[in-house]
PDB file of N, CA and C in Angstrom:
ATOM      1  N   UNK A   1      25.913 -44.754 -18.292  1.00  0.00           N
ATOM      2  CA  UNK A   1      26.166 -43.887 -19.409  1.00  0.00           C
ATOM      3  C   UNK A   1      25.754 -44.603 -20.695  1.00  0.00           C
ATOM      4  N   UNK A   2      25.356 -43.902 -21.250  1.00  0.00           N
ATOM      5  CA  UNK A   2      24.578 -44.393 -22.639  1.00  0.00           C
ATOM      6  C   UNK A   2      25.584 -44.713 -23.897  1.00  0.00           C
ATOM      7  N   UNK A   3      25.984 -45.904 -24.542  1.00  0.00           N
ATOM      8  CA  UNK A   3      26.604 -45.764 -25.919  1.00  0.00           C
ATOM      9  C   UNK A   3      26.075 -44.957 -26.881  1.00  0.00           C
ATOM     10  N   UNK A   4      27.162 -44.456 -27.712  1.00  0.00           N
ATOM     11  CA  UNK A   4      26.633 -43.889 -29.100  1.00  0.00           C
ATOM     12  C   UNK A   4      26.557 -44.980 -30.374  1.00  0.00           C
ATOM     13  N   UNK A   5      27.271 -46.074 -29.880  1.00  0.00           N
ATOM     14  CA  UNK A   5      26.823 -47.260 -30.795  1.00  0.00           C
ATOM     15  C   UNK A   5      25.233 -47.886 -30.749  1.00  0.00           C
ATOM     16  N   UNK A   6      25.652 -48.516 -32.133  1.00  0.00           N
ATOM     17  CA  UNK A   6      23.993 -48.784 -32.123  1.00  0.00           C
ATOM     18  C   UNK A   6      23.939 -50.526 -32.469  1.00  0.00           C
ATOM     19  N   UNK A   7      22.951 -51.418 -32.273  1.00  0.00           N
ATOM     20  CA  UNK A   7      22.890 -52.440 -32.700  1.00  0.00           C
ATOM     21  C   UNK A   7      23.943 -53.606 -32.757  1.00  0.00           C
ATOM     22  N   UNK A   8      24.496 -53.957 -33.853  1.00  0.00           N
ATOM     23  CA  UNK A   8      25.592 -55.131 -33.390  1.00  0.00           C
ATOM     24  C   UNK A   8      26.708 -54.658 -33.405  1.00  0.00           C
ATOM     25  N   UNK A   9      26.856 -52.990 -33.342  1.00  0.00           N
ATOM     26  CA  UNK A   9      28.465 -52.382 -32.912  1.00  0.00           C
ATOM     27  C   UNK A   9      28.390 -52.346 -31.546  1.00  0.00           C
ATOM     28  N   UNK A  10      27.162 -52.630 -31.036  1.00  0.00           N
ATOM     29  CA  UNK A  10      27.469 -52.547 -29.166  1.00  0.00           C
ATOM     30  C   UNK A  10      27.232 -53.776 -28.939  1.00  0.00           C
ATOM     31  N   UNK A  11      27.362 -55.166 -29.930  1.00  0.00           N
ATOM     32  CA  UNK A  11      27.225 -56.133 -28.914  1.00  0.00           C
ATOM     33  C   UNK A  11      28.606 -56.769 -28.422  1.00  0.00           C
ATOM     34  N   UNK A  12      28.622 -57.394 -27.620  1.00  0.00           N
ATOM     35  CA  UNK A  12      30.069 -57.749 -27.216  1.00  0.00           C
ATOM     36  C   UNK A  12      30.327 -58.995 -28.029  1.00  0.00           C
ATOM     37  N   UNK A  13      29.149 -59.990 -28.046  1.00  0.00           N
ATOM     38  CA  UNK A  13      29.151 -61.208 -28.941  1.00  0.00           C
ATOM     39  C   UNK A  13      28.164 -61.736 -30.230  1.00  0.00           C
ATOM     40  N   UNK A  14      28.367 -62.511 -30.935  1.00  0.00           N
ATOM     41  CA  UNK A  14      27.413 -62.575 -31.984  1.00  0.00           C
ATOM     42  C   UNK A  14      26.176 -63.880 -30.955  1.00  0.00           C
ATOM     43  N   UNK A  15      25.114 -63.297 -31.472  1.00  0.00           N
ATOM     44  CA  UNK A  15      23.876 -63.893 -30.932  1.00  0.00           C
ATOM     45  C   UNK A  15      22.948 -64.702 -31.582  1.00  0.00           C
ATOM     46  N   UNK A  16      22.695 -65.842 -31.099  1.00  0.00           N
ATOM     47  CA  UNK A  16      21.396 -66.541 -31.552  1.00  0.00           C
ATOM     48  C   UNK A  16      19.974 -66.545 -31.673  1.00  0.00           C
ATOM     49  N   UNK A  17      19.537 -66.780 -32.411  1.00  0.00           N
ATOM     50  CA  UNK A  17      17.419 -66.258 -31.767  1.00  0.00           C
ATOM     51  C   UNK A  17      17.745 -67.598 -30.845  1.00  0.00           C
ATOM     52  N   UNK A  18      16.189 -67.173 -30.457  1.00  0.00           N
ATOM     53  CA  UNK A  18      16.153 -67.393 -29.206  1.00  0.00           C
ATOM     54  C   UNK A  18      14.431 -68.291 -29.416  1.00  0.00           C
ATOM     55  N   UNK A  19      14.077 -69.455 -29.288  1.00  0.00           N
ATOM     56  CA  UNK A  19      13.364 -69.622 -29.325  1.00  0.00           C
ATOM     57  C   UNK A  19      12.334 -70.855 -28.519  1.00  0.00           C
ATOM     58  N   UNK A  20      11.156 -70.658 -27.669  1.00  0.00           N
ATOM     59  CA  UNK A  20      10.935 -71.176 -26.766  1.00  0.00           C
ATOM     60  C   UNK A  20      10.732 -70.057 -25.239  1.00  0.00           C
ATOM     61  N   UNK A  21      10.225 -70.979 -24.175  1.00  0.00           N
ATOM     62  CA  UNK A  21      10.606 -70.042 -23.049  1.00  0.00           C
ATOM     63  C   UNK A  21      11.354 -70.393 -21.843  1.00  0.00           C
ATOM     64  N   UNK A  22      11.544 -69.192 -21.124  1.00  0.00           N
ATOM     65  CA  UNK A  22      12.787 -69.453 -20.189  1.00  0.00           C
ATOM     66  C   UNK A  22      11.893 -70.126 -19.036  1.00  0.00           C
ATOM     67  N   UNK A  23      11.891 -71.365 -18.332  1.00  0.00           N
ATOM     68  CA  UNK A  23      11.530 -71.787 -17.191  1.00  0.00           C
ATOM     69  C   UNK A  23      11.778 -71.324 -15.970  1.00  0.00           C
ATOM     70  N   UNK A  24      10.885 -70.232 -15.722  1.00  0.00           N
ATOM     71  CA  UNK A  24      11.530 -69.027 -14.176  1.00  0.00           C
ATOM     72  C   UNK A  24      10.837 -67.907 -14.888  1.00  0.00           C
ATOM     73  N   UNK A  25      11.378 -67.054 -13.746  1.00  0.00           N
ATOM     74  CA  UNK A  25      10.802 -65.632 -13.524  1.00  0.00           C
ATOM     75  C   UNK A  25      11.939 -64.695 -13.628  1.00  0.00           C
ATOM     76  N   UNK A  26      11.741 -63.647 -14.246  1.00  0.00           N
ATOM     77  CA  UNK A  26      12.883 -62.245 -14.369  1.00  0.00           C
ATOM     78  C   UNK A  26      12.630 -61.469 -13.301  1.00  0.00           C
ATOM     79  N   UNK A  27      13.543 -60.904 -11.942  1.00  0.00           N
ATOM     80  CA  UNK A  27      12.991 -60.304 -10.910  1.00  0.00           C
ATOM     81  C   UNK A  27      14.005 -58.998 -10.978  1.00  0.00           C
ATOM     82  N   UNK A  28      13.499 -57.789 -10.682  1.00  0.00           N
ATOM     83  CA  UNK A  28      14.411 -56.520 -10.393  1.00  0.00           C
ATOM     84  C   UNK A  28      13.767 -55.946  -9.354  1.00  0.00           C
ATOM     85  N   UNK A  29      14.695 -55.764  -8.318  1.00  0.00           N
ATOM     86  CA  UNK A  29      14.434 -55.680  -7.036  1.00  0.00           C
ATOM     87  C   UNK A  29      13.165 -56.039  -6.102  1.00  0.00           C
ATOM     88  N   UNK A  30      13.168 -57.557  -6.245  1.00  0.00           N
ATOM     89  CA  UNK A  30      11.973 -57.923  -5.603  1.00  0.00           C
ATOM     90  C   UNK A  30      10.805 -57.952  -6.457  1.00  0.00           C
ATOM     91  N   UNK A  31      10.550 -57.293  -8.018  1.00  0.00           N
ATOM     92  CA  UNK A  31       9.750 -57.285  -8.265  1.00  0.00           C
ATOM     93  C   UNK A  31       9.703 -58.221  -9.842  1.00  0.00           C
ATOM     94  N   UNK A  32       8.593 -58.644 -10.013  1.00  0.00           N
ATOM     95  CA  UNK A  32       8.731 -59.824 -11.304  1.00  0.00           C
ATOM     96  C   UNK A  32       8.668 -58.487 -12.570  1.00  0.00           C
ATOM     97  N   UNK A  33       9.169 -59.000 -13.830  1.00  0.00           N
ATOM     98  CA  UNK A  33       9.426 -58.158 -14.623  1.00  0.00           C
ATOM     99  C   UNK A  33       8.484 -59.046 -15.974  1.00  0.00           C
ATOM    100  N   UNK A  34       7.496 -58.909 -16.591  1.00  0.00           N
ATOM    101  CA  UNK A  34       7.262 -59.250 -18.118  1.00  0.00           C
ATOM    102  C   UNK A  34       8.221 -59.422 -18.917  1.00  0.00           C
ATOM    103  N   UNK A  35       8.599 -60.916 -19.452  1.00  0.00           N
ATOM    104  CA  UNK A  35       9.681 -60.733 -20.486  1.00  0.00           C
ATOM    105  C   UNK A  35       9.218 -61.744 -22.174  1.00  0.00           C
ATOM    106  N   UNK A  36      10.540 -61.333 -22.506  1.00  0.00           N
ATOM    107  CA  UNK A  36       9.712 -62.568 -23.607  1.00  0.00           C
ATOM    108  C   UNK A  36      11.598 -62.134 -24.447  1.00  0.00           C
ATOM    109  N   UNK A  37      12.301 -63.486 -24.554  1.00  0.00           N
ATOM    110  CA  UNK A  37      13.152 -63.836 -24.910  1.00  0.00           C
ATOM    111  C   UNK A  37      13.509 -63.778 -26.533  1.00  0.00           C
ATOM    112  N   UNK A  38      14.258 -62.628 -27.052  1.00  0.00           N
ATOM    113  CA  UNK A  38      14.756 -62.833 -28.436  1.00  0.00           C
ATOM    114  C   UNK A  38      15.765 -63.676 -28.529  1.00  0.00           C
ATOM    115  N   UNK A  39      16.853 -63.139 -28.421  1.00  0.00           N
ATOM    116  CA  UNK A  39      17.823 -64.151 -28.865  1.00  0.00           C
ATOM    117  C   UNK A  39      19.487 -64.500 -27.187  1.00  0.00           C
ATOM    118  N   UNK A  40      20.439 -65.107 -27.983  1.00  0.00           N
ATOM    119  CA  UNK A  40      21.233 -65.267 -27.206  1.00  0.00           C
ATOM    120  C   UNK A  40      22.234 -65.332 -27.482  1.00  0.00           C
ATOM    121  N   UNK A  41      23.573 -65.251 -26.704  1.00  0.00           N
ATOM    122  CA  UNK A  41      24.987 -65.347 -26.709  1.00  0.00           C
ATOM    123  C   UNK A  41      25.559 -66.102 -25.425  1.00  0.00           C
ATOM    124  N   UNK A  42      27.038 -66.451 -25.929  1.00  0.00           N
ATOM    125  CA  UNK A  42      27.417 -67.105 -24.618  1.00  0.00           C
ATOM    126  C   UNK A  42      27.170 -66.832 -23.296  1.00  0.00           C
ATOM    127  N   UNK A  43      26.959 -65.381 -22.930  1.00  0.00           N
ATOM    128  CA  UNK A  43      26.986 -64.361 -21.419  1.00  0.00           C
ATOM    129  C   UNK A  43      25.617 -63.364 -21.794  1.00  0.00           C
ATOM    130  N   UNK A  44      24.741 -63.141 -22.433  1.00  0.00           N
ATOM    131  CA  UNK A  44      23.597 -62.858 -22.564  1.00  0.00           C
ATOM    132  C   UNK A  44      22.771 -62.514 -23.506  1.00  0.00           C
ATOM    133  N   UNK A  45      21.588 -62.089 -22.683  1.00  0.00           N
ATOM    134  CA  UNK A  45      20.493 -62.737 -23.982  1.00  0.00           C
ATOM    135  C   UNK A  45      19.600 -61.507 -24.417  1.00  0.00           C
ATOM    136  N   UNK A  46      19.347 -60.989 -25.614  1.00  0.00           N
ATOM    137  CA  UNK A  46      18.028 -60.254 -25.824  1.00  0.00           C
ATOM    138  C   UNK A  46      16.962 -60.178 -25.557  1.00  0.00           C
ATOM    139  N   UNK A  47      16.304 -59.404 -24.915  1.00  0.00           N
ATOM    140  CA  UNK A  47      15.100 -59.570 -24.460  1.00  0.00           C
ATOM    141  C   UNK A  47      14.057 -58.226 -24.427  1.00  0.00           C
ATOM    142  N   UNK A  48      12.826 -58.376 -24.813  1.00  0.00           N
ATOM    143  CA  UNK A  48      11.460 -57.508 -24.521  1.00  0.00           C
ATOM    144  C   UNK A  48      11.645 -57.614 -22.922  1.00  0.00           C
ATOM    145  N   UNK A  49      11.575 -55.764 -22.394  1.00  0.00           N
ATOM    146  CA  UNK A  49      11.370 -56.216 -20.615  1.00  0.00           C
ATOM    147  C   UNK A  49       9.943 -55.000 -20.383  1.00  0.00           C
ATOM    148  N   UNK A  50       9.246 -55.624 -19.798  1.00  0.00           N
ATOM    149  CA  UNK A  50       8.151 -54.543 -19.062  1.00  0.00           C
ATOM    150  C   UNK A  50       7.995 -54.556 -17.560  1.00  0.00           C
ATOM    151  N   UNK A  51       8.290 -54.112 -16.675  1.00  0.00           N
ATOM    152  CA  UNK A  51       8.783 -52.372 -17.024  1.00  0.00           C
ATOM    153  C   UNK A  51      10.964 -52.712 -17.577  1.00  0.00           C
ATOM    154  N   UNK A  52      11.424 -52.092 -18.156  1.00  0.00           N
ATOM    155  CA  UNK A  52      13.150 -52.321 -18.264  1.00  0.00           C
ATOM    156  C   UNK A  52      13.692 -51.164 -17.250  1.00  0.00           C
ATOM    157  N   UNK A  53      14.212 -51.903 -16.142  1.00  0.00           N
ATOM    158  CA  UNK A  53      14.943 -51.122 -15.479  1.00  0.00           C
ATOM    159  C   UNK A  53      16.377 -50.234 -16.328  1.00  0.00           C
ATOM    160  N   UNK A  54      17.215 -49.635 -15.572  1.00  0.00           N
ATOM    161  CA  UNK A  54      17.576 -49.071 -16.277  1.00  0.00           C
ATOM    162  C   UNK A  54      19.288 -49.301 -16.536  1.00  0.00           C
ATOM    163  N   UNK A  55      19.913 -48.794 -17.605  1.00  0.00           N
ATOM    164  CA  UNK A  55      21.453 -49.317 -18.254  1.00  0.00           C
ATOM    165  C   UNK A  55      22.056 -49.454 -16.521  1.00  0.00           C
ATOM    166  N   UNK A  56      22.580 -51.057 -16.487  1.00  0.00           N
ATOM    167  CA  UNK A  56      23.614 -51.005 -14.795  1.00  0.00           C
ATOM    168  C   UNK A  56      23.179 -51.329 -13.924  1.00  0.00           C
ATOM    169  N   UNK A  57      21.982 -51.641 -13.948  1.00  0.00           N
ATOM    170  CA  UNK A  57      21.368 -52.323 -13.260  1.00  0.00           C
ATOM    171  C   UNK A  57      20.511 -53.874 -13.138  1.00  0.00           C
ATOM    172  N   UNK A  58      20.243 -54.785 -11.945  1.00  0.00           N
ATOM    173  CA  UNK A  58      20.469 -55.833 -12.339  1.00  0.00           C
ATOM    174  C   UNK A  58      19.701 -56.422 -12.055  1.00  0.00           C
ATOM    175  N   UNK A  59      19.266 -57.532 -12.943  1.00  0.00           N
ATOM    176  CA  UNK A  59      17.962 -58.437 -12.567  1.00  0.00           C
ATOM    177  C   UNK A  59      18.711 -59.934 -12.933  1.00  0.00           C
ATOM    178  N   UNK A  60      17.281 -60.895 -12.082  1.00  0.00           N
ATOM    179  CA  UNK A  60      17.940 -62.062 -11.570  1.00  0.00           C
ATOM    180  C   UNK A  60      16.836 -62.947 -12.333  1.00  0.00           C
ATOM    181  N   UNK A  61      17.104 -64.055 -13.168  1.00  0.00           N
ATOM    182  CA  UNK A  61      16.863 -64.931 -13.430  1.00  0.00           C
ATOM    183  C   UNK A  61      16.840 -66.391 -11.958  1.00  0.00           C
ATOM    184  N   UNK A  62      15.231 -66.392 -11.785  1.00  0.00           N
ATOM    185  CA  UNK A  62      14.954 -67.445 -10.752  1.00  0.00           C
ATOM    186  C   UNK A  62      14.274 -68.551 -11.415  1.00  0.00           C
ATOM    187  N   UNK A  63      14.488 -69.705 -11.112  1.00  0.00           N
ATOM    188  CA  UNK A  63      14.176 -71.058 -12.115  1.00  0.00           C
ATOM    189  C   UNK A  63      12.834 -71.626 -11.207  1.00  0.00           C
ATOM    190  N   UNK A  64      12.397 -72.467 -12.201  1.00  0.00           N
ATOM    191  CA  UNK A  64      10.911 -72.896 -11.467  1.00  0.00           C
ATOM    192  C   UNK A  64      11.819 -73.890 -10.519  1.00  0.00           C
ATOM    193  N   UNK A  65      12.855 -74.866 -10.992  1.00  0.00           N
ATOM    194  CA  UNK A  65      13.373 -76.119 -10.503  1.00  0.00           C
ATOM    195  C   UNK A  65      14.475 -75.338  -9.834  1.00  0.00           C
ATOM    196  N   UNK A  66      14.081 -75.348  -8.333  1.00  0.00           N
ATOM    197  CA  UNK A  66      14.736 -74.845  -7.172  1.00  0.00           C
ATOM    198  C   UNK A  66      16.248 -75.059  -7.347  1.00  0.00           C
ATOM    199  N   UNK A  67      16.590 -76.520  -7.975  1.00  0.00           N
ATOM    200  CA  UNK A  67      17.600 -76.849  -7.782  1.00  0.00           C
ATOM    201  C   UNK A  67      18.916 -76.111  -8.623  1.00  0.00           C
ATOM    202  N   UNK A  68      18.652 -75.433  -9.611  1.00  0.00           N
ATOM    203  CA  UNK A  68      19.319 -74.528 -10.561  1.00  0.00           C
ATOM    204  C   UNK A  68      19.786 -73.054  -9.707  1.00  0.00           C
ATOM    205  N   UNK A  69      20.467 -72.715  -9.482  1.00  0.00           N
ATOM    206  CA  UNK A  69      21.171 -71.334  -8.491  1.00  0.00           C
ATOM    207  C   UNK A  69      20.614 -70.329  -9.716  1.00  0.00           C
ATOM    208  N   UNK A  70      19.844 -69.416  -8.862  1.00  0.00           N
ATOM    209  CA  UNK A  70      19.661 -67.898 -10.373  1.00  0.00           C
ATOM    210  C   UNK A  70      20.518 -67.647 -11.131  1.00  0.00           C
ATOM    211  N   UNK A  71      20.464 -67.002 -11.744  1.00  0.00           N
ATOM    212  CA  UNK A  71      21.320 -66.059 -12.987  1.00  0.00           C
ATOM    213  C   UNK A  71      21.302 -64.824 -12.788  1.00  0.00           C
ATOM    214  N   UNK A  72      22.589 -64.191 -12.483  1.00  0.00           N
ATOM    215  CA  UNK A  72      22.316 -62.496 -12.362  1.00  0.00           C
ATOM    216  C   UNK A  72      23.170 -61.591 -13.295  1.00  0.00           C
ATOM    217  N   UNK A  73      22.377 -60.787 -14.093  1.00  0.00           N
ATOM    218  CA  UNK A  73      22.389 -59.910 -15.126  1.00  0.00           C
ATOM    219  C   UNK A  73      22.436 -58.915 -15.134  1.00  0.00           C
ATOM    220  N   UNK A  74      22.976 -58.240 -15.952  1.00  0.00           N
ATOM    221  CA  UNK A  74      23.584 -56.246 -15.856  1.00  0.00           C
ATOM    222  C   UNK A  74      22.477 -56.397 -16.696  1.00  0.00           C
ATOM    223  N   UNK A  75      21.679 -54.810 -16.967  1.00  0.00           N
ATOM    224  CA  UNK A  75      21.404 -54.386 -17.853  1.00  0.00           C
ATOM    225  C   UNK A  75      22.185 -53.896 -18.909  1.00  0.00           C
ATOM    226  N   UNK A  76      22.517 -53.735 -20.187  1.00  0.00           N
ATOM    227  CA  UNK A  76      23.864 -53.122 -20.645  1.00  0.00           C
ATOM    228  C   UNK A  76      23.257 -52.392 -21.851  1.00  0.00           C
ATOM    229  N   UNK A  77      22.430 -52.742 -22.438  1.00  0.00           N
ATOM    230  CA  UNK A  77      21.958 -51.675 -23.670  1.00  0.00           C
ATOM    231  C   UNK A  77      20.134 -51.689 -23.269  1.00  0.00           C
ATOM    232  N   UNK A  78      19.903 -50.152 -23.801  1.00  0.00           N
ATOM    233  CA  UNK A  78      18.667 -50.391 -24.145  1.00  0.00           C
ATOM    234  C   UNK A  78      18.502 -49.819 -25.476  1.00  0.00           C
ATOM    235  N   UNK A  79      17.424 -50.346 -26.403  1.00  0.00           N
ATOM    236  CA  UNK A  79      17.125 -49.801 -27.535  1.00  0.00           C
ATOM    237  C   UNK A  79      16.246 -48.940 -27.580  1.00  0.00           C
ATOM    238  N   UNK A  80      16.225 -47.628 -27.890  1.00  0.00           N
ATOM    239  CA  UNK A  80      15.254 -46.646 -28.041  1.00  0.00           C
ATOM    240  C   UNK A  80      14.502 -46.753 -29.080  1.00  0.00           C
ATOM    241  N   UNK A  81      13.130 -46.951 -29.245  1.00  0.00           N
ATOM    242  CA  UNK A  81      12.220 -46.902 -30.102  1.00  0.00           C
ATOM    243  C   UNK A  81      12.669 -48.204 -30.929  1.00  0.00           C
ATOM    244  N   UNK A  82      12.775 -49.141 -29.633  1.00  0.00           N
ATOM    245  CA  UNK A  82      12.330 -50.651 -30.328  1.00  0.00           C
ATOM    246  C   UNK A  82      11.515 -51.513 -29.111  1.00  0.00           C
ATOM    247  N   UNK A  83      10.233 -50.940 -29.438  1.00  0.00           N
ATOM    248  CA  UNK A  83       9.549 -51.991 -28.248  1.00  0.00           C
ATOM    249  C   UNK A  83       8.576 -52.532 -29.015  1.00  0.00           C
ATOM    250  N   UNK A  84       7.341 -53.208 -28.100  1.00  0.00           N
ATOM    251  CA  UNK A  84       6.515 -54.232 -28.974  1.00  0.00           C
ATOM    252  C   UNK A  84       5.443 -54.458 -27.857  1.00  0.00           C
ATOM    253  N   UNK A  85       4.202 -54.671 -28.123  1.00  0.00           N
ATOM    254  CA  UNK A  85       3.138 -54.853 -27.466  1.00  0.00           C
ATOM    255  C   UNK A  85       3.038 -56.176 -26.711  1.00  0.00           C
ATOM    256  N   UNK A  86       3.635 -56.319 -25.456  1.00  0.00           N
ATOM    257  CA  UNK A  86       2.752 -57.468 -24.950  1.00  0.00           C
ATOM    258  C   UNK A  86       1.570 -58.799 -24.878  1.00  0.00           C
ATOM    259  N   UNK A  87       1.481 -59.678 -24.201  1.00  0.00           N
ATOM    260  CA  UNK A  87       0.003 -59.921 -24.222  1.00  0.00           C
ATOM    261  C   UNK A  87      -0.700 -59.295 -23.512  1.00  0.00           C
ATOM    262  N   UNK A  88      -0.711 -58.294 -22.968  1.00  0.00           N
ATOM    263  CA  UNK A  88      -1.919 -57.746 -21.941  1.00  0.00           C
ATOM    264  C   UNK A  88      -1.550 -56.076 -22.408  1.00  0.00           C
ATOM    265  N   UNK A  89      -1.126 -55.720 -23.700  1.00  0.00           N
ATOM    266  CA  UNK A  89      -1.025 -55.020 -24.280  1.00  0.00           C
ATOM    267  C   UNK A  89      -0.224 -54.021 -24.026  1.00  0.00           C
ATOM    268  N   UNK A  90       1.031 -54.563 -22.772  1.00  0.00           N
ATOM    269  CA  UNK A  90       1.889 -53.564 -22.434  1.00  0.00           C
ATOM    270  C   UNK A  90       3.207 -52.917 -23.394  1.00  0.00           C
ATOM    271  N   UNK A  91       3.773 -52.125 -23.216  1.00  0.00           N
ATOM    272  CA  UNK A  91       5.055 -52.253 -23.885  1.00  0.00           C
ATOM    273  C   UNK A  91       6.010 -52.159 -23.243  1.00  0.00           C
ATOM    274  N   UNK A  92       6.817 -53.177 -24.217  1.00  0.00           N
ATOM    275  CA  UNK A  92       7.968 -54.272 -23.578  1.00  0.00           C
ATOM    276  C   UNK A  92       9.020 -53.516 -24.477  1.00  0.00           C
ATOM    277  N   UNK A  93       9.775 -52.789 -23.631  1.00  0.00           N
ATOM    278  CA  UNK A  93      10.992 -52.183 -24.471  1.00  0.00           C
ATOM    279  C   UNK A  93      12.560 -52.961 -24.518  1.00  0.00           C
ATOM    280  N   UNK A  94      13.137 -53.345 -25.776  1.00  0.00           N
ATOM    281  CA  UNK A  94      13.910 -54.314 -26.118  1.00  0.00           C
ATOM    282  C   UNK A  94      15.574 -53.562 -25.397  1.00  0.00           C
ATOM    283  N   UNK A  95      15.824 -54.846 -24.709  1.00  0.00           N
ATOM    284  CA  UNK A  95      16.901 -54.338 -24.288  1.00  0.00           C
ATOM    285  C   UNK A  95      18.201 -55.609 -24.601  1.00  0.00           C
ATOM    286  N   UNK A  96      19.340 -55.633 -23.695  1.00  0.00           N
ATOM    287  CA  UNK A  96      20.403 -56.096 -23.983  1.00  0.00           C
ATOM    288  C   UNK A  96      20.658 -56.813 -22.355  1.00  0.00           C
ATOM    289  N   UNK A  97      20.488 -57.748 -21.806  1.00  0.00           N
ATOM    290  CA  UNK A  97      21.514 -58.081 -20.752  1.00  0.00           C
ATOM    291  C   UNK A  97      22.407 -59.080 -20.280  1.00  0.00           C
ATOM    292  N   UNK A  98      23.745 -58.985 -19.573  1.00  0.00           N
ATOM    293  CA  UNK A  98      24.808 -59.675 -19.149  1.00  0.00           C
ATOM    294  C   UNK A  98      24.900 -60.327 -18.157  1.00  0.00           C
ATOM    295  N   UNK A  99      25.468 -61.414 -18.253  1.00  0.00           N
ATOM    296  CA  UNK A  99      25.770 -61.965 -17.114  1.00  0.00           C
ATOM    297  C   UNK A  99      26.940 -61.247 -16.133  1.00  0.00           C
ATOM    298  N   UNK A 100      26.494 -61.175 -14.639  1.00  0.00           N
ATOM    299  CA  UNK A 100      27.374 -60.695 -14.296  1.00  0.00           C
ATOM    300  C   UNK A 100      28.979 -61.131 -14.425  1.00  0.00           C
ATOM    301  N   UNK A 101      30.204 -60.145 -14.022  1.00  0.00           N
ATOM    302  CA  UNK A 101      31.118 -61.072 -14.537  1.00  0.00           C
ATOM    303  C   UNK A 101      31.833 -61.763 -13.408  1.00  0.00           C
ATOM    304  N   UNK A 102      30.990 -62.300 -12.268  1.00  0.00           N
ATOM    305  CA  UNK A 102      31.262 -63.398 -11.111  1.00  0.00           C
ATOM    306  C   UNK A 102      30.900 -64.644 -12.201  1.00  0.00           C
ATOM    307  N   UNK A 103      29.236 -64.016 -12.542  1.00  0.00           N
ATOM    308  CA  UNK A 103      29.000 -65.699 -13.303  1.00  0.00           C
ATOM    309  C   UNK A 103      29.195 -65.909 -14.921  1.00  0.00           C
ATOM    310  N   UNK A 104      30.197 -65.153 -15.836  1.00  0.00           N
ATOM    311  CA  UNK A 104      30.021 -65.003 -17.196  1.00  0.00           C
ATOM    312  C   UNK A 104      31.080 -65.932 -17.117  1.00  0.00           C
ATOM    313  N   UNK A 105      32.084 -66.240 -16.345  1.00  0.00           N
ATOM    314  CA  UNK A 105      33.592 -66.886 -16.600  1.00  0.00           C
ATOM    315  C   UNK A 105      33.194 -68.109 -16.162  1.00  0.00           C
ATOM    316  N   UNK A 106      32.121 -68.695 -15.542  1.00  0.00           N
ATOM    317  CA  UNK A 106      32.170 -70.131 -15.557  1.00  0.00           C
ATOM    318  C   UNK A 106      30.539 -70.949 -15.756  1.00  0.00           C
ATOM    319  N   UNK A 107      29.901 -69.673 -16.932  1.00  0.00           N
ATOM    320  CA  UNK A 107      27.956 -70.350 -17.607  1.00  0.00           C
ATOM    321  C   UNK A 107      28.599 -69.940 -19.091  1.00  0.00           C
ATOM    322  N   UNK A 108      27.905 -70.992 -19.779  1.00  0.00           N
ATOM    323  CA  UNK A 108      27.973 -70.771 -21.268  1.00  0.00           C
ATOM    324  C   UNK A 108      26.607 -70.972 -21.462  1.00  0.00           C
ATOM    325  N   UNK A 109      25.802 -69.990 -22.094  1.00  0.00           N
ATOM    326  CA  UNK A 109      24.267 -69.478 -22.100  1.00  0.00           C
ATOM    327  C   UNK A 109      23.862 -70.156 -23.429  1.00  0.00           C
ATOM    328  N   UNK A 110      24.945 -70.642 -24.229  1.00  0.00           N
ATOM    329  CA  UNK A 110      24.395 -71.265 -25.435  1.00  0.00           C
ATOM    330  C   UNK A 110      24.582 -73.137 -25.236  1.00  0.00           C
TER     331      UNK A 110
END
């Protein structure tokens, strides 16, 4: 179900930019996702997704260094008519996602 809030009335926490990249791959169901990292909070992070699955659903942060266990994430907001062109000129529509809450009570993302 969609909020009627908008922007930092739907965030749960105050967020950091975000700058640099994430070492790993964004996967939703088996499949790799285009991302590119805005900012962050303790339990999750802003992000450009191409394609963005949809609000409730969940994608997994997989690390290049095996030895790190994934990260798995709700989708929780998407922003309508805030996306941005890719490098291969796709569009990457800006969304919102969480850590699930198995792993939000014991990762601090900042």
């Amino acid at each position: 179900m969609k909020s009627s809030l908008r922007g930092k009335d739907r965030r749960t926490e105050n967020r950091c930019a975000f700058i640099g990249d994430i070492p790993g791959r964004l996967v939703h169901q088996s499949n790799e996702l285009k991302f590119l990292a805005v900012d962050v909070s303790r339990k999750g992070l802003g992000i450009h997704l191409d394609p963005c699955p949809a609000e409730g659903e969940e994608v997994t942060v997989e690390f290049k260094n095996k030895a790190r266990r994934p990260l798995r994430f709700t989708v929780k907001h998407i922003y309508e008519g805030a996306s941005v062109k890719g490098k291969d000129d796709s569009e990457m529509q800006r969304c919102g996602i969480e850590l699930i809450p198995g792993q939000a009570s014991d990762i601090d993302l900042l």
